[in-house]
PDB file of N, CA and C in Angstrom:
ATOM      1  N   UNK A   1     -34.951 -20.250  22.281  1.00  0.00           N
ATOM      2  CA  UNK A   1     -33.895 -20.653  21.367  1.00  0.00           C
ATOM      3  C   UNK A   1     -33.821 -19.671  20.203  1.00  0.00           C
ATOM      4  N   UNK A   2     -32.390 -19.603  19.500  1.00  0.00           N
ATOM      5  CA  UNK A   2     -32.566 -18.488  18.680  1.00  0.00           C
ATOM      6  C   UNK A   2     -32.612 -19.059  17.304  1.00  0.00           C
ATOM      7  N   UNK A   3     -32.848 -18.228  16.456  1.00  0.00           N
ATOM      8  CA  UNK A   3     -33.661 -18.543  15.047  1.00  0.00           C
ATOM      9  C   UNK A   3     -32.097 -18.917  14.261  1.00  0.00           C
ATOM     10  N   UNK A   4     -32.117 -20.061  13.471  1.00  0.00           N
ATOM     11  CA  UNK A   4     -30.568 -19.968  12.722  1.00  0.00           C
ATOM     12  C   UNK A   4     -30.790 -19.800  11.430  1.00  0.00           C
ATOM     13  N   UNK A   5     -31.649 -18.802  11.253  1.00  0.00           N
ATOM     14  CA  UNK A   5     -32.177 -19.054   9.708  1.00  0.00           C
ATOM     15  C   UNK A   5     -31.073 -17.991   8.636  1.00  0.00           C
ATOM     16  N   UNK A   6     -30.420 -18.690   7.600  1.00  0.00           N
ATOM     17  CA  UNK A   6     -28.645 -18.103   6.648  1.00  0.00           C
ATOM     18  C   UNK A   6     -29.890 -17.622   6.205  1.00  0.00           C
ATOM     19  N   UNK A   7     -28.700 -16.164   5.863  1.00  0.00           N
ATOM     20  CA  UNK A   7     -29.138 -14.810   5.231  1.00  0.00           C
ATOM     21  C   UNK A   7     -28.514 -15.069   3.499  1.00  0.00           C
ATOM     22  N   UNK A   8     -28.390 -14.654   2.328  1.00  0.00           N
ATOM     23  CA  UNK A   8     -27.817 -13.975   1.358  1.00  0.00           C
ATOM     24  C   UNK A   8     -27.684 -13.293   0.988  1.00  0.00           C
ATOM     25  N   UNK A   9     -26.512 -12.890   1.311  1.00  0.00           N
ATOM     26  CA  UNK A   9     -26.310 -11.301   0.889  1.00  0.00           C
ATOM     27  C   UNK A   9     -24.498 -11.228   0.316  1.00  0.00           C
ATOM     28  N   UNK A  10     -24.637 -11.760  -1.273  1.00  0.00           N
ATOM     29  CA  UNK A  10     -23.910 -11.067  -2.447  1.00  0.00           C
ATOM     30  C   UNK A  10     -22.700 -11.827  -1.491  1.00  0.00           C
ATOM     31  N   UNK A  11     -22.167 -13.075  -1.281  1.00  0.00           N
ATOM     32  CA  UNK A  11     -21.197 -13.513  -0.457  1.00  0.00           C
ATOM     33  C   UNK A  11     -20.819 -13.226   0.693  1.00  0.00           C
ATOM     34  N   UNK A  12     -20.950 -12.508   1.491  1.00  0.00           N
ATOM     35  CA  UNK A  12     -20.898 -12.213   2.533  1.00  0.00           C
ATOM     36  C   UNK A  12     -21.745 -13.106   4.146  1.00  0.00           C
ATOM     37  N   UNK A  13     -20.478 -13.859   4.861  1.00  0.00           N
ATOM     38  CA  UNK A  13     -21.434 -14.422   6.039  1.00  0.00           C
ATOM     39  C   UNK A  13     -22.604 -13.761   6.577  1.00  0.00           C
ATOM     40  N   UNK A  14     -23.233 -13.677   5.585  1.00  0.00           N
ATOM     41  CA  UNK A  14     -24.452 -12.958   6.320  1.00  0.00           C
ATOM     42  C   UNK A  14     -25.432 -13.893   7.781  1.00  0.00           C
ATOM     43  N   UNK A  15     -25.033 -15.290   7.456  1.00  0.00           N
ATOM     44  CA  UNK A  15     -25.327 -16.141   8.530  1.00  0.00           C
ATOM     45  C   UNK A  15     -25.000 -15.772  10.166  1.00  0.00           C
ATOM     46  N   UNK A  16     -23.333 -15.289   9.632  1.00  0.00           N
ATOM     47  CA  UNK A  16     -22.870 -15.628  11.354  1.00  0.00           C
ATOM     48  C   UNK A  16     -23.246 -14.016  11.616  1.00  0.00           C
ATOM     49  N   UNK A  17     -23.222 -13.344  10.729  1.00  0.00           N
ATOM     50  CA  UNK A  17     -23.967 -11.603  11.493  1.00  0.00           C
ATOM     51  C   UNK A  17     -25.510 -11.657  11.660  1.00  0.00           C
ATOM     52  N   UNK A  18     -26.128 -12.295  11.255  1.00  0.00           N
ATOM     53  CA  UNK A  18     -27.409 -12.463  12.051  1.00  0.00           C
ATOM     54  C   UNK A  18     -27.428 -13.620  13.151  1.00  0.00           C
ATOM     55  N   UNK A  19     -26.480 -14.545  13.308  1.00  0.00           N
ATOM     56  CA  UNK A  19     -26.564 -14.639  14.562  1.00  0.00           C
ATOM     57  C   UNK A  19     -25.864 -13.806  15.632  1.00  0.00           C
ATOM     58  N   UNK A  20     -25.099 -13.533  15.580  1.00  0.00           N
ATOM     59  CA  UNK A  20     -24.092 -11.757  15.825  1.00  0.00           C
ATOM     60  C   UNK A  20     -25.170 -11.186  16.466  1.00  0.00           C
ATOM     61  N   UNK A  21     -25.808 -10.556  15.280  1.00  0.00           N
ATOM     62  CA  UNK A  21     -26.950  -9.195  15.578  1.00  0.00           C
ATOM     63  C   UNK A  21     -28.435 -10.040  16.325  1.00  0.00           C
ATOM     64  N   UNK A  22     -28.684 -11.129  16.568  1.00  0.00           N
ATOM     65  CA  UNK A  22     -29.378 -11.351  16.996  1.00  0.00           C
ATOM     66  C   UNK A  22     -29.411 -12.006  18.660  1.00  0.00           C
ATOM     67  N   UNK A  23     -28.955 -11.592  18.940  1.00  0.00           N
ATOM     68  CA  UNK A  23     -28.368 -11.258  20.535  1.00  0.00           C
ATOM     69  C   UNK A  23     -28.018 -10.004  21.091  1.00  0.00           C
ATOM     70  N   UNK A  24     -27.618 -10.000  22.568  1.00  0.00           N
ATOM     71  CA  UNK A  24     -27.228  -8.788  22.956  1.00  0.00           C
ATOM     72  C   UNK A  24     -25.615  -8.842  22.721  1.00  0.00           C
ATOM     73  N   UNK A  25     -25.132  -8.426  22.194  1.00  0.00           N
ATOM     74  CA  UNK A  25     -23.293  -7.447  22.530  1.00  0.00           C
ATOM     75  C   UNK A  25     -23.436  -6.770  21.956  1.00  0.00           C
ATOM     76  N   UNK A  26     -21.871  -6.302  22.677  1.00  0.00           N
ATOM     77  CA  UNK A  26     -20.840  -5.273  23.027  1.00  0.00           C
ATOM     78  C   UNK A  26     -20.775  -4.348  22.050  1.00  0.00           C
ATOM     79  N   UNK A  27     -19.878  -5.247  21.174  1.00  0.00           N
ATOM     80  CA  UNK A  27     -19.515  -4.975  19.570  1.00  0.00           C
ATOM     81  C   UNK A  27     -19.331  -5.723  18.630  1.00  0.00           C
ATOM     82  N   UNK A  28     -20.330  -5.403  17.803  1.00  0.00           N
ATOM     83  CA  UNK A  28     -20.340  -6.699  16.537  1.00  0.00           C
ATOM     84  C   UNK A  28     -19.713  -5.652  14.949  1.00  0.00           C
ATOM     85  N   UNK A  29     -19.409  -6.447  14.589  1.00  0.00           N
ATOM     86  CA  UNK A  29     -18.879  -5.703  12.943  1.00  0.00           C
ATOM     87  C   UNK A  29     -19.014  -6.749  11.484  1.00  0.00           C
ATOM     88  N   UNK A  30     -19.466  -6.310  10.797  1.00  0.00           N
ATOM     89  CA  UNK A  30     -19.628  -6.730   9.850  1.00  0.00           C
ATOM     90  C   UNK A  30     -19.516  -6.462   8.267  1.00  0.00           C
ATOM     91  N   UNK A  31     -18.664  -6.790   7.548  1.00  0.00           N
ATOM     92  CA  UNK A  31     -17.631  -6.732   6.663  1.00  0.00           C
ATOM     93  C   UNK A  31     -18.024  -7.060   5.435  1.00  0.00           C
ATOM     94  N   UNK A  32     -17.809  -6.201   4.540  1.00  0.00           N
ATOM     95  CA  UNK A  32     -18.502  -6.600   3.180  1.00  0.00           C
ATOM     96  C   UNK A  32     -17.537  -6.212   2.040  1.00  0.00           C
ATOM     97  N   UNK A  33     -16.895  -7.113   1.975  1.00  0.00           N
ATOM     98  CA  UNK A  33     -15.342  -6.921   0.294  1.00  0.00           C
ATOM     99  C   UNK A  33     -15.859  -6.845  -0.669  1.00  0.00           C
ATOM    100  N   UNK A  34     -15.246  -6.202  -1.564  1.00  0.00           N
ATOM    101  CA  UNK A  34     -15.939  -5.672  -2.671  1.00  0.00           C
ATOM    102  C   UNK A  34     -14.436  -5.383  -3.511  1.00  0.00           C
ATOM    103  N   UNK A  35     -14.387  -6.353  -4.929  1.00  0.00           N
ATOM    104  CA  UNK A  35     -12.940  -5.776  -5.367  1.00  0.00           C
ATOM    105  C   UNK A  35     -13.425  -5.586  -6.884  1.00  0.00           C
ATOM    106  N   UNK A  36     -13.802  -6.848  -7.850  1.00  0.00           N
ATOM    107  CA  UNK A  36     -13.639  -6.248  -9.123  1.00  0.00           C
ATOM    108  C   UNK A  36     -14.676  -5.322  -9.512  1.00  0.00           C
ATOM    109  N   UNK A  37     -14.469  -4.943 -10.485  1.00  0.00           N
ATOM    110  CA  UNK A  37     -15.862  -3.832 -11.038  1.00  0.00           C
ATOM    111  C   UNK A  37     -17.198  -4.894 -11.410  1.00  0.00           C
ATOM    112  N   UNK A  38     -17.232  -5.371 -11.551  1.00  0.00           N
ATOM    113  CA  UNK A  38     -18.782  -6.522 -11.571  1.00  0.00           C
ATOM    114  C   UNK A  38     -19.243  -6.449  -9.799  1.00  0.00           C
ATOM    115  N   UNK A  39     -18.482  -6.574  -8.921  1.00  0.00           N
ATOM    116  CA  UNK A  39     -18.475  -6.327  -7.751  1.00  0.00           C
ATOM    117  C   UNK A  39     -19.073  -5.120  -7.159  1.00  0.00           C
ATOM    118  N   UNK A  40     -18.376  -4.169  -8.049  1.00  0.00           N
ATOM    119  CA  UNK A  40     -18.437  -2.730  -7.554  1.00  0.00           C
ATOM    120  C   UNK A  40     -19.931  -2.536  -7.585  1.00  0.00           C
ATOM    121  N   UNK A  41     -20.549  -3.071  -8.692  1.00  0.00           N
ATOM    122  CA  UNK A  41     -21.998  -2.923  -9.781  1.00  0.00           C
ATOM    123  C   UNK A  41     -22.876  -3.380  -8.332  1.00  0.00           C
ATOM    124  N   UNK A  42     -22.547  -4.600  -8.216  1.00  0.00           N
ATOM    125  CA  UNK A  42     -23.383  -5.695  -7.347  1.00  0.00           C
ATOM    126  C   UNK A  42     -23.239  -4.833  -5.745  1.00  0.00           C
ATOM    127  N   UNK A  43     -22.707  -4.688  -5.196  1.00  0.00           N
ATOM    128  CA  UNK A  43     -22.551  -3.840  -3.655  1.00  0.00           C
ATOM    129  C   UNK A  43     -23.740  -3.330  -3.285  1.00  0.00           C
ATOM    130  N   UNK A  44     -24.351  -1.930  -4.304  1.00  0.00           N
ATOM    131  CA  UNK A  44     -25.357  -1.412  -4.095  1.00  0.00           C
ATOM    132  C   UNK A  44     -26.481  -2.100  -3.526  1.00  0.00           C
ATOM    133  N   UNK A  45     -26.630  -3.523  -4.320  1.00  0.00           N
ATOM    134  CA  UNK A  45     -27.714  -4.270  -4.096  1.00  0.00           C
ATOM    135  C   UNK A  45     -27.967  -5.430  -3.191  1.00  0.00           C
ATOM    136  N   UNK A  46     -26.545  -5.577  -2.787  1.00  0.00           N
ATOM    137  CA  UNK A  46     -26.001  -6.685  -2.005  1.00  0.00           C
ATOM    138  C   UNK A  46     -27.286  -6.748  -0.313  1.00  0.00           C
ATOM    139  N   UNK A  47     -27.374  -5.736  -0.409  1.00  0.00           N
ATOM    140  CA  UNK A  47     -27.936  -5.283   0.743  1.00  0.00           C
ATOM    141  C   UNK A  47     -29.752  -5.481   0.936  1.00  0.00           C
ATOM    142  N   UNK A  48     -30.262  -6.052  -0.684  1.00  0.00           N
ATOM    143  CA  UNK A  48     -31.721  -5.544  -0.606  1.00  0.00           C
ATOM    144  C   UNK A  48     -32.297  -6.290   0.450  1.00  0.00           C
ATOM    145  N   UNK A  49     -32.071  -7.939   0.543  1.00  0.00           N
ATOM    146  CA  UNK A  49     -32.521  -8.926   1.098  1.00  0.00           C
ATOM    147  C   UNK A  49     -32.609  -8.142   2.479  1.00  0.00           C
ATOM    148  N   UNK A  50     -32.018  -7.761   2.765  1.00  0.00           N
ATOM    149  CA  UNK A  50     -32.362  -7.418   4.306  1.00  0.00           C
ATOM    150  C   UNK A  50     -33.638  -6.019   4.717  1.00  0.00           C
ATOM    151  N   UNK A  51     -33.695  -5.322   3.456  1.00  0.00           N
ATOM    152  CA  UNK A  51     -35.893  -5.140   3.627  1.00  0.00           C
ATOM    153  C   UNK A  51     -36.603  -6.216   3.794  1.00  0.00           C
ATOM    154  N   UNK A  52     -36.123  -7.339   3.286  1.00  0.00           N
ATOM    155  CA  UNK A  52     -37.454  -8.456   3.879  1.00  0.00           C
ATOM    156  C   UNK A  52     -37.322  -9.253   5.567  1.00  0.00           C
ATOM    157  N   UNK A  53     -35.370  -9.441   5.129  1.00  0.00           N
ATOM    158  CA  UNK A  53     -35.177  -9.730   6.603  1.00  0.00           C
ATOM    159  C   UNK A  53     -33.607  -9.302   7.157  1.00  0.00           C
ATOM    160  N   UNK A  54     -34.050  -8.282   8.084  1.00  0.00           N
ATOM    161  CA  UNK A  54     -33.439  -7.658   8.573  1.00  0.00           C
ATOM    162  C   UNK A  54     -32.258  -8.502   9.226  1.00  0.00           C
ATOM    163  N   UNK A  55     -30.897  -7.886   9.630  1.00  0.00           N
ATOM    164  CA  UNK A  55     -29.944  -8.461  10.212  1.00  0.00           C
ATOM    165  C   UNK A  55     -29.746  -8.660  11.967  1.00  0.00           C
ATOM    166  N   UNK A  56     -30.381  -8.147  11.906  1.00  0.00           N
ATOM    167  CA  UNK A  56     -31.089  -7.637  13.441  1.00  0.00           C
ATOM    168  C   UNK A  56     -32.188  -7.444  13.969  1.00  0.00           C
ATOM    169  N   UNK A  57     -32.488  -8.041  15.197  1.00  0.00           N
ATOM    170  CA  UNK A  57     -33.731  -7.623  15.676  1.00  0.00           C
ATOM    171  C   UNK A  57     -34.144  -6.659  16.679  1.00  0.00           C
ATOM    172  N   UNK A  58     -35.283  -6.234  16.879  1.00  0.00           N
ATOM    173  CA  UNK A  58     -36.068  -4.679  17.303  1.00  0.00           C
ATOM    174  C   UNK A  58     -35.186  -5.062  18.974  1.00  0.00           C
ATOM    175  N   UNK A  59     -35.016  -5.703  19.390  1.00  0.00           N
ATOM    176  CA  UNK A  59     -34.116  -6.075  20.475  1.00  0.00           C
ATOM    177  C   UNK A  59     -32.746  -5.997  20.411  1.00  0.00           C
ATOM    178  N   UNK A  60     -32.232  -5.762  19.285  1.00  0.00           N
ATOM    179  CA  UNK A  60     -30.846  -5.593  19.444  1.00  0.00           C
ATOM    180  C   UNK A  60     -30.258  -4.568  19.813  1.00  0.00           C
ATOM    181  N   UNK A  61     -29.595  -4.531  21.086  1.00  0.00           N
ATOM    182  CA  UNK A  61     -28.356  -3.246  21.959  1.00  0.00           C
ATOM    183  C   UNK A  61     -26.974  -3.029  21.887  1.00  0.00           C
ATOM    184  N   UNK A  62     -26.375  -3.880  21.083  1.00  0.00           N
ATOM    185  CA  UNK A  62     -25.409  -3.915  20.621  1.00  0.00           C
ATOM    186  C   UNK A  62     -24.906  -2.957  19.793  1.00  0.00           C
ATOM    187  N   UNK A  63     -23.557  -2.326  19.490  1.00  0.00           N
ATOM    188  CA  UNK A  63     -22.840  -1.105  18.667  1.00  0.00           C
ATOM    189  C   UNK A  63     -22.440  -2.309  17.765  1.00  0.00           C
ATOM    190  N   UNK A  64     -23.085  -2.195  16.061  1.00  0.00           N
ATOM    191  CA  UNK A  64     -22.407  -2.971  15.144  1.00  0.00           C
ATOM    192  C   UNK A  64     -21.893  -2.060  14.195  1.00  0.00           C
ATOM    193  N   UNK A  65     -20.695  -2.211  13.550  1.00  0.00           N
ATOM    194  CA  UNK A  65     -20.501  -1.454  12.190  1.00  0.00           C
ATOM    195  C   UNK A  65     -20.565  -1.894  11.157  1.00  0.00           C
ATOM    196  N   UNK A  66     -20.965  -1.505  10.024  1.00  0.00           N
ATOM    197  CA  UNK A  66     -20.649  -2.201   8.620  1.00  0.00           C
ATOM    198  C   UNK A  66     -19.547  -1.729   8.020  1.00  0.00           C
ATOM    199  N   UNK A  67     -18.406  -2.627   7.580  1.00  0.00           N
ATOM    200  CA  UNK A  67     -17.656  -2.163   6.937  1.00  0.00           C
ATOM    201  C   UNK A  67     -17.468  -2.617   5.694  1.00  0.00           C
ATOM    202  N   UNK A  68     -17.546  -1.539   4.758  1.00  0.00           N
ATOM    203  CA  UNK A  68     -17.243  -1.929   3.357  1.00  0.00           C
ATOM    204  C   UNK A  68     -15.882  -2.027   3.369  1.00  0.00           C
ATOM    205  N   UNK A  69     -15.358  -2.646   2.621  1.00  0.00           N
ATOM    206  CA  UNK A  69     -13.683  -2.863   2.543  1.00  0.00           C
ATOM    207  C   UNK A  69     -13.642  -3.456   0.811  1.00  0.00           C
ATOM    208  N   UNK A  70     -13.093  -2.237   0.092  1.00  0.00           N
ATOM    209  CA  UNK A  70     -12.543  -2.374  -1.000  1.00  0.00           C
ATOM    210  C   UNK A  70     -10.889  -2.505  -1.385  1.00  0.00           C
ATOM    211  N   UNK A  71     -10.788  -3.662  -1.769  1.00  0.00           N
ATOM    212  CA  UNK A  71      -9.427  -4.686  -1.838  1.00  0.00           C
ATOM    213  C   UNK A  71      -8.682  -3.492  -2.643  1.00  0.00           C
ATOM    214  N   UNK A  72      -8.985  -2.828  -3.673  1.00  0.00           N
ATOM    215  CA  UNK A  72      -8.139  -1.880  -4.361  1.00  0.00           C
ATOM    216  C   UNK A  72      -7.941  -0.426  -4.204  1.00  0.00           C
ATOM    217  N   UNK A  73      -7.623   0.616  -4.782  1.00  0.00           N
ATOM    218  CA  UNK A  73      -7.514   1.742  -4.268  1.00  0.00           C
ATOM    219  C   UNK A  73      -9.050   2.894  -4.674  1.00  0.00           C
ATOM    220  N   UNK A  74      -9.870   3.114  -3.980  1.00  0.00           N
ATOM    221  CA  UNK A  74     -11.307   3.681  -4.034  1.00  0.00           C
ATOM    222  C   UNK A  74     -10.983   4.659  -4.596  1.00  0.00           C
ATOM    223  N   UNK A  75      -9.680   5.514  -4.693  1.00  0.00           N
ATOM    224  CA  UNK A  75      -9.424   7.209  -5.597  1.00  0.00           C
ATOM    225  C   UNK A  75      -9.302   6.636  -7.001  1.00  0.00           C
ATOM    226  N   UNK A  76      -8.900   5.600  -7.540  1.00  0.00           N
ATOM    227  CA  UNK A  76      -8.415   4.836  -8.701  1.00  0.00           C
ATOM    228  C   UNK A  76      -9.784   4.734  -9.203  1.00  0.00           C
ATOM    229  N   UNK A  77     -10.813   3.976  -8.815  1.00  0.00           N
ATOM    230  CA  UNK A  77     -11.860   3.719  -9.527  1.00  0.00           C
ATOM    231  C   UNK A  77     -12.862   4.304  -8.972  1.00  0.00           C
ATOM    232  N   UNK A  78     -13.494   5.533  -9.757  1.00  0.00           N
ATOM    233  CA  UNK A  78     -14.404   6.490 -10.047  1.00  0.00           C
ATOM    234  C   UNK A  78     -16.113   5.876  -9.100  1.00  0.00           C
ATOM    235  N   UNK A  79     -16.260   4.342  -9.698  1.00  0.00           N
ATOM    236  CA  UNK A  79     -17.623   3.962  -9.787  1.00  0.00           C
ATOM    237  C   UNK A  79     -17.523   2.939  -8.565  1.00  0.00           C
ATOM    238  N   UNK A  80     -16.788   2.867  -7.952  1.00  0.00           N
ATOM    239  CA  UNK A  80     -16.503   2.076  -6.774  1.00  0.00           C
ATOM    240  C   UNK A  80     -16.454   2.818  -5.580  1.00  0.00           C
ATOM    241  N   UNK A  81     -16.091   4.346  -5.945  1.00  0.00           N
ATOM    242  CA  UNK A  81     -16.475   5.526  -4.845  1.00  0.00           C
ATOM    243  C   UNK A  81     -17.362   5.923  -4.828  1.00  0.00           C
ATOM    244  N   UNK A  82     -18.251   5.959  -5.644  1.00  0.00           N
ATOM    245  CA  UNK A  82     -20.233   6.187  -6.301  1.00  0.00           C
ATOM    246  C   UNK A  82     -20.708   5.525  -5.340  1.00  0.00           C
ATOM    247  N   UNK A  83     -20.496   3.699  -5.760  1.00  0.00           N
ATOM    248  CA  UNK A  83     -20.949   3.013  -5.169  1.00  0.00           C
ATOM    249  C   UNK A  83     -20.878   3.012  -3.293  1.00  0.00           C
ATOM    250  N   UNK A  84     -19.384   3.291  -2.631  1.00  0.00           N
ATOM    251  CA  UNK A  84     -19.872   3.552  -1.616  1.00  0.00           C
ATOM    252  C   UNK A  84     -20.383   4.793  -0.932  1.00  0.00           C
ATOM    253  N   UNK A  85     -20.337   5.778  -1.914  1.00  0.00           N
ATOM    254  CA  UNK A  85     -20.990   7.542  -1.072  1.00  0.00           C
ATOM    255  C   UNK A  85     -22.858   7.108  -1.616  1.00  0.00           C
ATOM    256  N   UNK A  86     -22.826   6.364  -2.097  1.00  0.00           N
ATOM    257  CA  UNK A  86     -24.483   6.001  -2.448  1.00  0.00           C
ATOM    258  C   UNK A  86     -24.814   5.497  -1.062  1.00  0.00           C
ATOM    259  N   UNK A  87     -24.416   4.344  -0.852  1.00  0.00           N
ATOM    260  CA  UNK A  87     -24.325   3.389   0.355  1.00  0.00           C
ATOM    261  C   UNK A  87     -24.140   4.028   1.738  1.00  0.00           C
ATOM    262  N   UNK A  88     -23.312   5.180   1.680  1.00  0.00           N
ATOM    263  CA  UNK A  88     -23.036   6.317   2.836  1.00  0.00           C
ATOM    264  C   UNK A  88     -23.967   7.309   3.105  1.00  0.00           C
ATOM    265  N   UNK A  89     -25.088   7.979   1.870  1.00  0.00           N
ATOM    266  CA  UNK A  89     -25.535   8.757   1.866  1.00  0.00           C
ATOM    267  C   UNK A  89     -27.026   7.889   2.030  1.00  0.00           C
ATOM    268  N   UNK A  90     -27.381   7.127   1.585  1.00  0.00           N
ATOM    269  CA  UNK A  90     -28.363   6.509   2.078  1.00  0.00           C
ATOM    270  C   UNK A  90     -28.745   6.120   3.679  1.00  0.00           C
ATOM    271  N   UNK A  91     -27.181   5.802   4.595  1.00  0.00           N
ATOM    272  CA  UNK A  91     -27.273   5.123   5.607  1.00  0.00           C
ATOM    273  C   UNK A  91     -27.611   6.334   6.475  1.00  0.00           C
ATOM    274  N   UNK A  92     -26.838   7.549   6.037  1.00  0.00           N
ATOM    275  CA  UNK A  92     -27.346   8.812   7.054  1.00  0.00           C
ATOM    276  C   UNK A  92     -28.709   9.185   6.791  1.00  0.00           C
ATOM    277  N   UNK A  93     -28.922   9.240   6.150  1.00  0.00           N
ATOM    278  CA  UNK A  93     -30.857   9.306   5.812  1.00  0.00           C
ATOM    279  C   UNK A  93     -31.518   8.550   6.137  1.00  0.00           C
ATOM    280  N   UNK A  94     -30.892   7.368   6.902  1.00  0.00           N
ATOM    281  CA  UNK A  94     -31.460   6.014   7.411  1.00  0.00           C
ATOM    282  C   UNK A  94     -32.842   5.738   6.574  1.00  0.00           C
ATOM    283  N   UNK A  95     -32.661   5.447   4.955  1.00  0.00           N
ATOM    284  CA  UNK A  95     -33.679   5.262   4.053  1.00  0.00           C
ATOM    285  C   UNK A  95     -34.411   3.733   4.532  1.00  0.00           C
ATOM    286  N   UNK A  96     -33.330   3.133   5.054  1.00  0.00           N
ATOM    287  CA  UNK A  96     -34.237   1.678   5.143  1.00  0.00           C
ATOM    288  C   UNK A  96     -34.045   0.986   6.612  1.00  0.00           C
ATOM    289  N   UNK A  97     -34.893   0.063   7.107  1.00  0.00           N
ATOM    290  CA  UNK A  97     -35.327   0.279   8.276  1.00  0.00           C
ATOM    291  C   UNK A  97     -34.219  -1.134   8.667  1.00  0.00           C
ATOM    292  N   UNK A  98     -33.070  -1.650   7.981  1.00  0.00           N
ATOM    293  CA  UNK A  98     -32.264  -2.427   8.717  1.00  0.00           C
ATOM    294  C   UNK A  98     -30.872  -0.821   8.594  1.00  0.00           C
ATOM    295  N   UNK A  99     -31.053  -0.170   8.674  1.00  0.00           N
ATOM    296  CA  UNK A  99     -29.668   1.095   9.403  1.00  0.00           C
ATOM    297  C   UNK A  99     -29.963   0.506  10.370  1.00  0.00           C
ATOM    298  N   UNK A 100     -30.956   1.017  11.127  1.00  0.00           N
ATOM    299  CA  UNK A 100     -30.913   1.106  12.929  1.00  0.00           C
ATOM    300  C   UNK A 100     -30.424  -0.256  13.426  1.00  0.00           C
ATOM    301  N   UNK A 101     -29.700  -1.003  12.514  1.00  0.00           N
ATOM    302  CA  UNK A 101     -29.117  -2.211  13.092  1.00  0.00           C
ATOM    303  C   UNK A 101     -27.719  -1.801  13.402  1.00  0.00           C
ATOM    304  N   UNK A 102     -26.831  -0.858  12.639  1.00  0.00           N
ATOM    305  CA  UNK A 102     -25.475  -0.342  12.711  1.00  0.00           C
ATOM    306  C   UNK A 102     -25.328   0.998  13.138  1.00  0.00           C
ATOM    307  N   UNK A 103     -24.391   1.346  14.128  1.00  0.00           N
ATOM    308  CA  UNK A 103     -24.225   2.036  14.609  1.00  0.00           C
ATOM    309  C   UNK A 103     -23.328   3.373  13.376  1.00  0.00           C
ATOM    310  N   UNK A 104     -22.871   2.496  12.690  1.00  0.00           N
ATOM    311  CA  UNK A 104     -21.907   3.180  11.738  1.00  0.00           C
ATOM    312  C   UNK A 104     -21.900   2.840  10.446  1.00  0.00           C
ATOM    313  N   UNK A 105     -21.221   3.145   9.315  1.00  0.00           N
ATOM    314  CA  UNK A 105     -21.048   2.272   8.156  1.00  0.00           C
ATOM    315  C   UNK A 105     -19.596   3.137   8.182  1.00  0.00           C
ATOM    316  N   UNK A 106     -18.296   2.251   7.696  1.00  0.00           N
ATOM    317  CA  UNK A 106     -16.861   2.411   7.378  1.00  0.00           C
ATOM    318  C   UNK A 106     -16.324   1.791   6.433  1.00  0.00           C
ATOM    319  N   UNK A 107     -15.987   3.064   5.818  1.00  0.00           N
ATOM    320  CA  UNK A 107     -14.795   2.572   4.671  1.00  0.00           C
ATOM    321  C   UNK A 107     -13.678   2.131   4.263  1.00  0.00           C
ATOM    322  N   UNK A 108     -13.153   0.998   3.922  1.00  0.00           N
ATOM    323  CA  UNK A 108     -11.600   1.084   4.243  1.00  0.00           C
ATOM    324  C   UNK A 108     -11.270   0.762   2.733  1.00  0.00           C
ATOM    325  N   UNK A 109      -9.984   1.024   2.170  1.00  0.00           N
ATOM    326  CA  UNK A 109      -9.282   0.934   0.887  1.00  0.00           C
ATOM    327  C   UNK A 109      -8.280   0.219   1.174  1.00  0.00           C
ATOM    328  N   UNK A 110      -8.210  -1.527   0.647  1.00  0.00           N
ATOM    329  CA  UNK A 110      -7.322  -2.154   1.206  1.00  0.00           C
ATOM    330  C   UNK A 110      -6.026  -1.650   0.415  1.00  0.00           C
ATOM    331  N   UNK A 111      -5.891  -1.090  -0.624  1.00  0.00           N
ATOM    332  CA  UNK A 111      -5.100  -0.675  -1.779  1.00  0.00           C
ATOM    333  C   UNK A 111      -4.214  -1.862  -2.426  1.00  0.00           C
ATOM    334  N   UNK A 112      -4.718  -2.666  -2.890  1.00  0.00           N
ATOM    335  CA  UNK A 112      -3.605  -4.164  -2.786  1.00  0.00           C
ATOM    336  C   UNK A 112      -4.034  -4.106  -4.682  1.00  0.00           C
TER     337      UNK A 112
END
């Protein structure tokens, strides 16, 4: 039986992506909005909880992506593009040992 134990991570269903990532598929994706600047601040860190517990397990075969998705325009605000080339440049250095859960990390600018 599989473990249903909710994640927190900075609002984000982190629940239904560890049950997601804790199985085998295809393609899983997982989505992380990010709009006002208190937001922007918080992103970086949104993520720590998962050094203790990962989103995925050493069994997972699945292609997942993370996608950051910022509701406003990322060229507009300076510290909201920091925040995700931090988050980008970390994931290619695979600094922490829940990367090897995502196949990718993607950016999108909802511009709204």
């Amino acid at each position: 039986m599989m473990q249903l134990a909710p994640l927190v991570i900075g609002g984000v269903l982190a629940w239904v992506a560890s049950l997601s990532l804790s199985v085998e598929a295809a393609k899983v994706a997982l989505v992380r909005p990010f709009a006002s600047r208190a937001e922007t601040t918080a992103v970086r860190s949104s993520f720590d909880s998962w050094r203790t517990h990962a989103p995925c397990n050493t069994a997972f075969t699945g292609a997942a992506t993370l996608f950051l998705v910022y509701s406003q325009d990322l060229a507009m605000n300076p510290e909201a593009e920091a925040a995700v080339n931090d988050i980008i440049s970390n994931f290619s250095a695979k600094t922490e040992t829940w990367h090897s859960c995502f196949e990718n990390v993607t950016v999108l600018s909802a511009g709204l």
